[in-house]
Protein backbone atom coordinates (compact mmCIF):
# COMPACT_ATOMS: atom_id res chain seq x y z
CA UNK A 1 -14.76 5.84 -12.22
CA UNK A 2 -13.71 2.90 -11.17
CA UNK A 3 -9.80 3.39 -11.01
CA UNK A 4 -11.30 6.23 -8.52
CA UNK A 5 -12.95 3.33 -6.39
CA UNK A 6 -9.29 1.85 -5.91
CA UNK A 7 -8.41 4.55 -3.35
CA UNK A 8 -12.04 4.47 -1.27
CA UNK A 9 -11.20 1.02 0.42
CA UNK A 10 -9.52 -1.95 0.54
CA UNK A 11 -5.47 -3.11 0.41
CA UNK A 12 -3.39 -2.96 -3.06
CA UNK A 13 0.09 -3.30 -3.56
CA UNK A 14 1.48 -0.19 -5.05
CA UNK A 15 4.52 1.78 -6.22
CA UNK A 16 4.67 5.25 -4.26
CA UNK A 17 8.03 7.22 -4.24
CA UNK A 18 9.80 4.77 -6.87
CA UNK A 19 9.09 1.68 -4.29
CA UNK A 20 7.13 -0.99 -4.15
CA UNK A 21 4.62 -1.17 -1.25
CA UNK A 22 1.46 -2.06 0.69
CA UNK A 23 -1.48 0.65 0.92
CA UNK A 24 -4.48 0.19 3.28
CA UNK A 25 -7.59 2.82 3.24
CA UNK A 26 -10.99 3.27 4.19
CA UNK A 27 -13.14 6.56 3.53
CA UNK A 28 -10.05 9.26 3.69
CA UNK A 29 -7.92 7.32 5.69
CA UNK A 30 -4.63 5.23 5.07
CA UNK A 31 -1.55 3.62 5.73
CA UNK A 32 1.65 3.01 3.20
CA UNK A 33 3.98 0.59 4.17
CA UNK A 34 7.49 -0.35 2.49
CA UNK A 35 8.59 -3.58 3.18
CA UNK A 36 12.40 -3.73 4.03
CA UNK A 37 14.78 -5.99 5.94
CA UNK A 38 11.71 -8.44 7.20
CA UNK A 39 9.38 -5.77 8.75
CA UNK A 40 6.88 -3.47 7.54
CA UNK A 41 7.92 0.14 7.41
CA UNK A 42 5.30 2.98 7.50
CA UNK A 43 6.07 5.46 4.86
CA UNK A 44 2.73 7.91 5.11
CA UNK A 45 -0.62 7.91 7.16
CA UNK A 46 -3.17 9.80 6.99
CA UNK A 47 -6.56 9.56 9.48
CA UNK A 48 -9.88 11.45 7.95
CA UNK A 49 -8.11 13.78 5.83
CA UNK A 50 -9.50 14.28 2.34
CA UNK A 51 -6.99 17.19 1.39
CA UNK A 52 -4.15 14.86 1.73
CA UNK A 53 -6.26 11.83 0.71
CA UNK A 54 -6.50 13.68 -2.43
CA UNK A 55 -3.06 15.28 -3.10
CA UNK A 56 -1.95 11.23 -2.63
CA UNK A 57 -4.36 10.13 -5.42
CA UNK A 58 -1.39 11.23 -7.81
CA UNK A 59 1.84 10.22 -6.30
CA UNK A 60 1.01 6.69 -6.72
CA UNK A 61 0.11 3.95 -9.07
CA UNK A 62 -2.21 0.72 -8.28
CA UNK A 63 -0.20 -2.51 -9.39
CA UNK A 64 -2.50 -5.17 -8.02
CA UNK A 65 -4.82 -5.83 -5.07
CA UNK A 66 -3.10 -7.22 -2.21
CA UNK A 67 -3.67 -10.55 -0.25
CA UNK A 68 -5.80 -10.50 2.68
CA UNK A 69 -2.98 -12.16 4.70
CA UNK A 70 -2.23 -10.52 7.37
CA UNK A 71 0.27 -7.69 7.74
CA UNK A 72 1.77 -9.36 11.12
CA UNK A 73 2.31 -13.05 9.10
CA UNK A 74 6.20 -11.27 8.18
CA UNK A 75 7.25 -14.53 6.38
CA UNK A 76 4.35 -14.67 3.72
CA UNK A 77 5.04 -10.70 3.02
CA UNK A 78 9.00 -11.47 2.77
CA UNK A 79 8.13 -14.45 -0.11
CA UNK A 80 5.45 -12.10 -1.22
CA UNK A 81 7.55 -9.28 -2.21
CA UNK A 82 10.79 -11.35 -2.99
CA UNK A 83 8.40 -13.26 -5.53
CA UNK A 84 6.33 -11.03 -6.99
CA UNK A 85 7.88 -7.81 -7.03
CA UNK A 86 12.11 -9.35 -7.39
CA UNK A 87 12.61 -6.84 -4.44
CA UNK A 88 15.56 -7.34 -1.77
């Protein structure tokens, strides 16, 4: 039950199509972002929509939760993801 709770709320840094990247949700709706070249890149959204909320559920795999820094503070994510993750 509580791997379930992972996907209700929160941020988490995940791996979702073989990369690395930065999910956001609350009740059925959320944002995947791939970090590349110094920005964020949105890879899938979804607003209030359980069917896809669900069929997501198995394409991806929780690594760890993510810092609450902010998503516009580029810089941290850059050392974040260079660090953590050895991505380029």
């Amino acid at each position: 039950m509580a791997n379930k709770d992972l996907f209700i709320s929160g941020r988490y840094i995940i791996e979702y199509s073989g990369k690395r990247c930065h999910f956001s949700s609350r009740g059925y709706s959320y944002a995947i972002r791939y970090f590349q070249n110094g920005v964020f890149v949105e890879l899938d959204r979804g607003c209030s929509d359980k069917e896809k909320y669900d069929v997501l559920k198995s394409r991806i795999k929780v690594i760890q939760k993510a810092p609450r820094e902010s998503l516009d503070n580029l810089v941290f994510w850059g050392e974040f993801f260079q660090a953590k993750h050895n991505l380029k």
